[in-house]
Structures are given as C-alpha cells and as structure tokens.
Protein backbone atom coordinates (compact mmCIF):
# COMPACT_ATOMS: atom_id res chain seq x y z
CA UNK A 1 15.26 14.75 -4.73
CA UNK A 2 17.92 16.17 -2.99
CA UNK A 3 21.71 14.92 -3.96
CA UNK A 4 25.20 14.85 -2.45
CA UNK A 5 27.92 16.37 -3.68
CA UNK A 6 31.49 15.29 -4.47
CA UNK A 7 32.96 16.46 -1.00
CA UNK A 8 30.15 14.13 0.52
CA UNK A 9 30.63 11.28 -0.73
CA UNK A 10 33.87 11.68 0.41
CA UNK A 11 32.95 12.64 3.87
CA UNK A 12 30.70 9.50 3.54
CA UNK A 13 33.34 7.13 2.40
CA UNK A 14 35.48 8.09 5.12
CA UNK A 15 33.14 7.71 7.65
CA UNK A 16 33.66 11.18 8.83
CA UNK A 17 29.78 12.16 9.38
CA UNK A 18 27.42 11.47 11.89
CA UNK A 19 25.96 8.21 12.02
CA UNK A 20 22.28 9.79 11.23
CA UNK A 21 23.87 11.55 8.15
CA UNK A 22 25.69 8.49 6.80
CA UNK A 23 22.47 6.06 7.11
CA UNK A 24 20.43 9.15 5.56
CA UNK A 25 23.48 9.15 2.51
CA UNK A 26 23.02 5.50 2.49
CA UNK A 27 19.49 5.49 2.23
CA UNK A 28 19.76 7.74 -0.60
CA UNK A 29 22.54 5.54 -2.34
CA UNK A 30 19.51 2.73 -2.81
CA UNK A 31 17.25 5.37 -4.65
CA UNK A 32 19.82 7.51 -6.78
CA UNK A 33 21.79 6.40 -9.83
CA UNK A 34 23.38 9.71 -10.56
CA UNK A 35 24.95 10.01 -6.53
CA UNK A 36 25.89 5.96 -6.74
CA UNK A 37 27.93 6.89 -9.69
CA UNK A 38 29.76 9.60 -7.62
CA UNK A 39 30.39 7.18 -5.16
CA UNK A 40 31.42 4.49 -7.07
CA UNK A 41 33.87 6.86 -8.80
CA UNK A 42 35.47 7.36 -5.40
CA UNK A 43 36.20 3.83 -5.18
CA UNK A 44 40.33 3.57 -6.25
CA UNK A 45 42.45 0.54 -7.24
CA UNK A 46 43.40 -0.76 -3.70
CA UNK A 47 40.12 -0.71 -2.36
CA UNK A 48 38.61 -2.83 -5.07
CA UNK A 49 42.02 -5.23 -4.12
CA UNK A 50 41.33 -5.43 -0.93
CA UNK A 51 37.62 -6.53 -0.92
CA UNK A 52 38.82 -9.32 -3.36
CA UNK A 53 40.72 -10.17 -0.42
CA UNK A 54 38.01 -10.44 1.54
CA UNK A 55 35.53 -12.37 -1.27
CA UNK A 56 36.89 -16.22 -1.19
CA UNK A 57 37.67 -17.95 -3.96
CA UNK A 58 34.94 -20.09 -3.95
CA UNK A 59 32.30 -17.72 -3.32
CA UNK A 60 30.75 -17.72 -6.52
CA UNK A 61 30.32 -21.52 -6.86
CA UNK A 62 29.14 -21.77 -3.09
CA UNK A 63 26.38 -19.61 -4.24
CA UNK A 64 25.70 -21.23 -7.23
CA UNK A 65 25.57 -24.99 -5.33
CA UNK A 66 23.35 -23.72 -2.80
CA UNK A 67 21.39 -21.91 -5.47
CA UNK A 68 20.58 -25.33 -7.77
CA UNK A 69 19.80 -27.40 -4.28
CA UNK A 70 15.98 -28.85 -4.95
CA UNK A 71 14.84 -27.70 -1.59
CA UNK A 72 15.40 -24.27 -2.43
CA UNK A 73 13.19 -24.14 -5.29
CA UNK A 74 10.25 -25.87 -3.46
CA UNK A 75 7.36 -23.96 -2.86
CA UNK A 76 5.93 -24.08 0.66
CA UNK A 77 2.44 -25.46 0.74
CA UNK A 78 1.64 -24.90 3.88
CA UNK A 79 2.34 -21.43 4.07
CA UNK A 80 0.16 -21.05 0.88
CA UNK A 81 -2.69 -23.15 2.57
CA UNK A 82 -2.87 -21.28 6.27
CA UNK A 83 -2.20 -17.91 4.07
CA UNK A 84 -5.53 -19.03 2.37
CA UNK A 85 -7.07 -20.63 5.41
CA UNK A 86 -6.64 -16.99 7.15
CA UNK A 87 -7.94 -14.76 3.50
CA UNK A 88 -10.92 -17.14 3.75
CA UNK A 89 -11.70 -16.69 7.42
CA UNK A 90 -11.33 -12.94 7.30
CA UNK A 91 -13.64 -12.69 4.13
CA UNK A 92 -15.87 -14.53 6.19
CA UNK A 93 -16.19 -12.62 8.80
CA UNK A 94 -16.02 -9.27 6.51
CA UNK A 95 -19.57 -10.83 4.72
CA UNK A 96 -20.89 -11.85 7.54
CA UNK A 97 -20.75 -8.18 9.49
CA UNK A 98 -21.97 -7.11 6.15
CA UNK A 99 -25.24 -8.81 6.16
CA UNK A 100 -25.58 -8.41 9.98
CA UNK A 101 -25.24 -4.66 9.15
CA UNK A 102 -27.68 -4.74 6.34
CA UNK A 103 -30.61 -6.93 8.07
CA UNK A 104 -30.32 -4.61 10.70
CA UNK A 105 -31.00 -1.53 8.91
CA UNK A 106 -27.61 0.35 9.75
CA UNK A 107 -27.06 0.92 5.75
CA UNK A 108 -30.47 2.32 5.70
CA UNK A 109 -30.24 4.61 8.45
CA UNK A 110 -26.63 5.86 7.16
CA UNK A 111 -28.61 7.13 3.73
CA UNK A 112 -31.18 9.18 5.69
CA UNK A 113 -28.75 10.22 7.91
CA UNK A 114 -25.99 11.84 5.35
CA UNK A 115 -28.18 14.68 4.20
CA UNK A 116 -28.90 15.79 7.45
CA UNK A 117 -25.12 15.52 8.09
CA UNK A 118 -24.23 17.88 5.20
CA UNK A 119 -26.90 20.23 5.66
CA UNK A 120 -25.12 20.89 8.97
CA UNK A 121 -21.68 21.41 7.36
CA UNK A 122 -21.50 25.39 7.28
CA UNK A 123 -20.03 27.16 4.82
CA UNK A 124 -17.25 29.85 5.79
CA UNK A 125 -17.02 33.10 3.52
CA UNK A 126 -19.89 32.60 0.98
CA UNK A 127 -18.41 29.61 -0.62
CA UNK A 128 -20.67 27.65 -1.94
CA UNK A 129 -19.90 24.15 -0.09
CA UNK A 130 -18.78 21.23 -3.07
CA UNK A 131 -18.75 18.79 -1.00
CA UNK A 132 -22.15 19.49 0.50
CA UNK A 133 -23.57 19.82 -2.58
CA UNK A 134 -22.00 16.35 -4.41
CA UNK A 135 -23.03 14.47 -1.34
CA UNK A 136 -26.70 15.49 -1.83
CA UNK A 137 -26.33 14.59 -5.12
CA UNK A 138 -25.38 11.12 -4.38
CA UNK A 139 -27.96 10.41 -1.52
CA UNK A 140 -30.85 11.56 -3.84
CA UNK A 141 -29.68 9.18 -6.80
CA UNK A 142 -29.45 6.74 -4.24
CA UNK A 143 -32.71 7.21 -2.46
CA UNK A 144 -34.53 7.45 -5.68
CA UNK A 145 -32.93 3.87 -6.94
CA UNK A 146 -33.43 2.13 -3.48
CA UNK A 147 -37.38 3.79 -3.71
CA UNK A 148 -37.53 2.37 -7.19
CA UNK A 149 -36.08 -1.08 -6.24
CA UNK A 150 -38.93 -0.98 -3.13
CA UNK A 151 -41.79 -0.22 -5.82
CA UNK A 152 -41.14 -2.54 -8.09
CA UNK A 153 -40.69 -5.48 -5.13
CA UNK A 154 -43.98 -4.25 -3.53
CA UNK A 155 -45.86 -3.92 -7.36
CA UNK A 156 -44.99 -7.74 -8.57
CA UNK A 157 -46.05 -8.84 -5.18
CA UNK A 158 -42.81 -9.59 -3.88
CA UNK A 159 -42.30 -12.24 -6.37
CA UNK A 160 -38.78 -11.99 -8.02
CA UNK A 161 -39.56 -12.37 -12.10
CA UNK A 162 -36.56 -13.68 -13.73
C-alpha cells in the first residue's frame, strides 16, 4: 500500500490538488491508520473550534432521540418476506433447469465430451499438459462411478434395495 507523505496531507488539507488526487487521498484515508494519523495531526486548535461551531448544541441528543424511536428498531417484514419470496423462486427455477438438463442427457453428453476436449488441447514446448492430464483423471473416476451406479441398477433389476 502506497502512503502520503507529510507535504500531502498538507496539499490535501488545503485543497490544493486535483480533484482526482484528493478523492484518490480520500479514498486512501478510509483504508490507512498510519496516513489518518498524519492527517489528523495536521488538524490545529482553530479548526477543531470552528467545526464546534458548526456541530449544534443539541446534536448529540437529537441523535440519541431519534436513535431510541420504536420505529427505528423494527424490522421490516416485508422486505424479509419478498427477499425470500424472490431466493425461493430463483432456487426454483435453478432445480428445475437442473433436472430439465439432466433428463435430457446434457450432463451425460458433457462427460463424454471433456476427454475429447482435452485430448485436443496441444501442448507447446514439450510440457507435459497438467491440466490435460487432471481432467482425464477426473472423467475416468467419473465414468467408472456413473458405469458402476448403471450396473448395479441394471443387476437388482432396477429395483432400489434400501
């Protein structure tokens, strides 16, 4: 992470950069304890006086009042229930292109088709091809386990023993 100096922070403060610099300073400001100190140390007696100025008296209990209202500490059930409405609808949909994809045969197609797919990466300078080679790997395990799950459907008769 990249920090300020002294001399801009003080460039900063003064609001002698360019507006792309000073939001890039500020940015930075949110993220860095070590430059916020720097900055903070920049801040003398009269500018601390006059932001009280600026800060009513009654600031503090205004926010305090509005902060112990009821209404404020409400949750909002309907934003929970159409936020749940929408998760469920989406799932929904999500399973239901999942079994259109798997009565269909597109899962089965994908295994067969991956091997031929990595066969056809090509290597470049005689490395041997890691990738290739792991994703081989994983459509063999997973042909063998789909054959074995096939076997033992078609050798119980299609009858599911549990």
């Amino acid at each position: 992470m990249k920090h300020y100096d002294y001399i801009e922070w003080l460039l900063y403060k003064n609001n002698m950069l360019s507006e792309e610099k000073a939001e890039e300073m500020e940015q930075h400001l949110y993220r860095c304890d070590t430059c916020l100190e720097i900055f903070l140390s920049l801040i003398d007696e009269n500018e601390e006086k006059h932001a009280a100025e600026l800060v009513p008296d009654n600031f503090e209990a205004d926010v305090m009042k509005s902060l112990n209202k009821p209404e404020n500490l409400k949750p909002k059930n309907k934003n929970i229930k159409k936020q749940f409405n929408y998760q469920f609808v989406y799932y929904a949909a999500v399973a239901s292109v999942t079994i259109i994809l798997t009565f269909t045969g597109f899962y089965t197609t994908l295994v067969g088709a991956v091997p031929k797919l990595s066969a056809s990466v090509q290597t470049s300078e005689g490395k041997s091809n890691i990738v290739a080679q792991l994703s081989d790997s994983i459509v063999s395990t997973t042909s063998g386990l789909i054959a074995g799950i096939e076997n033992n459907h078609r050798n119980n008769g299609g009858i599911n023993n549990e």
